[in-house]
C-alpha atoms as a PDB file:
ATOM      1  CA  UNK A   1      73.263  78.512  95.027  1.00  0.00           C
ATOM      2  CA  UNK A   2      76.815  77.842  96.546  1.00  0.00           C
ATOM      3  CA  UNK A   3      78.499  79.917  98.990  1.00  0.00           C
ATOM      4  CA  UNK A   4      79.760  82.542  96.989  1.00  0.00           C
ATOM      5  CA  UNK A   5      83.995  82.776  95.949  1.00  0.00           C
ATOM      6  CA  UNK A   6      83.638  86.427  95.610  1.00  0.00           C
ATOM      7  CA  UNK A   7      82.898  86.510  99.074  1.00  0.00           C
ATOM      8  CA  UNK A   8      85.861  85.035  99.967  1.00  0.00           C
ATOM      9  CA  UNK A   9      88.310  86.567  97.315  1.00  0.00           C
ATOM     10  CA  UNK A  10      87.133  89.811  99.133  1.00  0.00           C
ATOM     11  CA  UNK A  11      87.865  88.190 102.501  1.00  0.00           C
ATOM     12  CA  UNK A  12      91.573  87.172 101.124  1.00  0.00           C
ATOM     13  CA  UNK A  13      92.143  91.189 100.228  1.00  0.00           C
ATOM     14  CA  UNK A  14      91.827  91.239 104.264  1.00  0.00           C
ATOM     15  CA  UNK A  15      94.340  88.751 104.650  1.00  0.00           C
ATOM     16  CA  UNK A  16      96.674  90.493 102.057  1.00  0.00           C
ATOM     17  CA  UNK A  17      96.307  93.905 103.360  1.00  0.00           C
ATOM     18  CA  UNK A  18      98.247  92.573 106.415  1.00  0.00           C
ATOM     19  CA  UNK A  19      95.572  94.319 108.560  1.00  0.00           C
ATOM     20  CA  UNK A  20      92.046  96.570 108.794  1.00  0.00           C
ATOM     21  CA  UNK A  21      95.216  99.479 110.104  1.00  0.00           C
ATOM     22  CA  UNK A  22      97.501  99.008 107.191  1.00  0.00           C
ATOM     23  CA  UNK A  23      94.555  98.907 104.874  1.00  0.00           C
ATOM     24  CA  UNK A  24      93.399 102.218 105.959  1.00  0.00           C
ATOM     25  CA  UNK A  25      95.754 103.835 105.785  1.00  0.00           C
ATOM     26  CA  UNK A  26      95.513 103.643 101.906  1.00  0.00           C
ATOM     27  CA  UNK A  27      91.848 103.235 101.642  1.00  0.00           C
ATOM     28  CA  UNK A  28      89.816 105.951  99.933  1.00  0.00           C
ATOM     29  CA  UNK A  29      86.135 106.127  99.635  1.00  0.00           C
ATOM     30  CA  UNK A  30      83.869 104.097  98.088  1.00  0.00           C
ATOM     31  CA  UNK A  31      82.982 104.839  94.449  1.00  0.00           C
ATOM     32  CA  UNK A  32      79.412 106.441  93.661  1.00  0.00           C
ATOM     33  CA  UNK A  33      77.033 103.832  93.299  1.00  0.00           C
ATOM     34  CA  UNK A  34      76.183 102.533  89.673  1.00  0.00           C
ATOM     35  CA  UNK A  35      73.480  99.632  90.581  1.00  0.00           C
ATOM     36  CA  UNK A  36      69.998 100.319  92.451  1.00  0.00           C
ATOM     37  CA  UNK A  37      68.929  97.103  91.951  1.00  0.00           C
ATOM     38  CA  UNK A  38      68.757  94.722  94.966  1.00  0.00           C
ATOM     39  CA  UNK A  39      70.725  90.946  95.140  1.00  0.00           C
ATOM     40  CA  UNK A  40      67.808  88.096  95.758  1.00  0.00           C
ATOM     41  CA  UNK A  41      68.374  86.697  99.493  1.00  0.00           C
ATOM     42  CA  UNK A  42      69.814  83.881  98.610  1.00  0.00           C
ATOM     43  CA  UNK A  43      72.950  85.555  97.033  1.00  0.00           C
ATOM     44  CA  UNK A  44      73.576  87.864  99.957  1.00  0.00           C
ATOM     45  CA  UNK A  45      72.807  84.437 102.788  1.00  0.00           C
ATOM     46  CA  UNK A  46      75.697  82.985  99.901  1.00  0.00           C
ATOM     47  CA  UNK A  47      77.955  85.905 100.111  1.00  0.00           C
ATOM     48  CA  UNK A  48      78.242  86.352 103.815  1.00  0.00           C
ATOM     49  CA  UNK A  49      78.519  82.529 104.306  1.00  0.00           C
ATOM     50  CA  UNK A  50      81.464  82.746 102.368  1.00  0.00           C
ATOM     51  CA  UNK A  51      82.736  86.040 103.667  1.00  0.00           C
ATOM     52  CA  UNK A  52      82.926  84.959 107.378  1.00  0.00           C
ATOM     53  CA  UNK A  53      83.581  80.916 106.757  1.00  0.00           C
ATOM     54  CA  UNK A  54      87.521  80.986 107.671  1.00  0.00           C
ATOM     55  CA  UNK A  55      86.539  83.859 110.408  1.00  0.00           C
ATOM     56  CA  UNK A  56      89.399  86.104 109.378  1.00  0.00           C
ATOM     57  CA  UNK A  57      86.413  88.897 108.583  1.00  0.00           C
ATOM     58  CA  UNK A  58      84.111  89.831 111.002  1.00  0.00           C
ATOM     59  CA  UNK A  59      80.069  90.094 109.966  1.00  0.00           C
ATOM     60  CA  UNK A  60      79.983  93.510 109.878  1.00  0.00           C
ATOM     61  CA  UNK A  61      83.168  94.231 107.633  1.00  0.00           C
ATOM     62  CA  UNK A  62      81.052  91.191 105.652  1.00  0.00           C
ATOM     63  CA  UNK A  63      77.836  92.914 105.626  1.00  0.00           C
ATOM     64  CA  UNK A  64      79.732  95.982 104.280  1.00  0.00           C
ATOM     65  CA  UNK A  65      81.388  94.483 101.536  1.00  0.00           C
ATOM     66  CA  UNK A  66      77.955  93.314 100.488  1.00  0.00           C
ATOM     67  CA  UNK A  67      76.054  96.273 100.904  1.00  0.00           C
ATOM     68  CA  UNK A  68      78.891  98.148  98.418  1.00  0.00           C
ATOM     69  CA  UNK A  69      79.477  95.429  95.729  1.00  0.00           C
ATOM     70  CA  UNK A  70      75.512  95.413  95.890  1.00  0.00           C
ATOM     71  CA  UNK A  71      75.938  99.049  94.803  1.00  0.00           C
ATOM     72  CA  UNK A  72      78.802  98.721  92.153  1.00  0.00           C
ATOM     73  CA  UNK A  73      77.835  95.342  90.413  1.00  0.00           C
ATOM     74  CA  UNK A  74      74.556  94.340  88.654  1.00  0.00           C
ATOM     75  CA  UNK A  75      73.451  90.875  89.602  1.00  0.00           C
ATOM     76  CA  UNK A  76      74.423  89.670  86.860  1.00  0.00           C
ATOM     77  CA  UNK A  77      78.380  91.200  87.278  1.00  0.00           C
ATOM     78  CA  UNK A  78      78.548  89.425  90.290  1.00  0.00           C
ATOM     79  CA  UNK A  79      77.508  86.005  89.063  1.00  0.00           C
ATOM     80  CA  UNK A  80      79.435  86.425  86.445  1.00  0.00           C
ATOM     81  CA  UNK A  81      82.882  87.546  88.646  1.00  0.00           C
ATOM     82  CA  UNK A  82      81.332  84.529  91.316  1.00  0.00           C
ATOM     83  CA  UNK A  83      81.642  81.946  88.969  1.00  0.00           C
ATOM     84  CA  UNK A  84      85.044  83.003  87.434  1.00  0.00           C
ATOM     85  CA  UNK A  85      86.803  83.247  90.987  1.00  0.00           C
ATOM     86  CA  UNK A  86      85.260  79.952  91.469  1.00  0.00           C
ATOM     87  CA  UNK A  87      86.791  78.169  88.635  1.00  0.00           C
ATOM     88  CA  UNK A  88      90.264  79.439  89.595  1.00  0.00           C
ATOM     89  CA  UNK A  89      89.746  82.709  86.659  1.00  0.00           C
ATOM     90  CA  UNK A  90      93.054  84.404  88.085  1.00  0.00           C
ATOM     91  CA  UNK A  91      91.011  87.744  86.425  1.00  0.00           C
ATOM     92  CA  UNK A  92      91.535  90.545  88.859  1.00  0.00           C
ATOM     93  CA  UNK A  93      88.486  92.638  91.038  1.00  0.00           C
ATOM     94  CA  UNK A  94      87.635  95.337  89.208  1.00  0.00           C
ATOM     95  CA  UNK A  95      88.809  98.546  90.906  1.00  0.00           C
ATOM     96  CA  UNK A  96      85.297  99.366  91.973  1.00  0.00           C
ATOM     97  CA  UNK A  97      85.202  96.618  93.914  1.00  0.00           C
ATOM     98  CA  UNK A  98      88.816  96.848  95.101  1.00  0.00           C
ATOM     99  CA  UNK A  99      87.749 100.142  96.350  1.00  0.00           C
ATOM    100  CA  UNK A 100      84.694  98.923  98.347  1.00  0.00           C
ATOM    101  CA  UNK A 101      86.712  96.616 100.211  1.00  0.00           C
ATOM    102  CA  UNK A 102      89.388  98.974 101.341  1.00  0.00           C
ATOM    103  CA  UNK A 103      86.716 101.457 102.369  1.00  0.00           C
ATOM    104  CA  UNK A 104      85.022  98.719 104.008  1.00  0.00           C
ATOM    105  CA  UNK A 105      88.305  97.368 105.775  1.00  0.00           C
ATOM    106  CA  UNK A 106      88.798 101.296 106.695  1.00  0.00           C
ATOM    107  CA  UNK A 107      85.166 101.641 107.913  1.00  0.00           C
ATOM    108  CA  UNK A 108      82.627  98.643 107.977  1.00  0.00           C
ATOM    109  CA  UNK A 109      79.741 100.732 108.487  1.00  0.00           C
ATOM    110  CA  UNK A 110      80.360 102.649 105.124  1.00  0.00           C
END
């Protein structure tokens, strides 16, 4: 599997939100989780590579995007939103995910 582009779409939101203090300031929590099913290891080894490959996110804030999307999206979802991203699908995050990443911008260890 390839690093993932979800990873770094979610990584880009950083860059976007201008900073982890201006993205707080609007962040609200994260959404109840939908998905108890665990990623394989290879998927989250993918997702972080991607995550933290430019360096603008730190590991944690990484690790806590991970940890959330884990909870929103079945595996599935997230191939599926992976492989879009990757083939230049200008089809926006859903707002679950949107969500994670502010609260995880606002507090990586949510």
């Amino acid at each position: 599997m390839h690093r993932s582009s979800i990873a770094r779409v979610c990584a880009l939101v950083l860059i976007l939100a201008g900073s982890t203090t201006a993205a707080s300031a609007g962040a609200a929590a994260a959404p109840s989780p939908r998905n108890t099913t665990p990623y394989p290891a290879d998927l989250h080894d993918n997702f972080i590579s991607g995550c933290t490959e430019d360096e603008t996110v730190d590991l944690e804030t990484c690790e806590c995007f991970y940890r959330n999307i884990q909870q929103q999206l079945t595996v599935e979802e997230f191939i599926d939103l992976d492989k879009a991203s990757e083939a230049g699908d200008d089809k926006p995050l859903p707002e679950s995910v949107i969500s994670v990443v502010k609260a995880c911008l606002a507090n990586p260890k949510t």
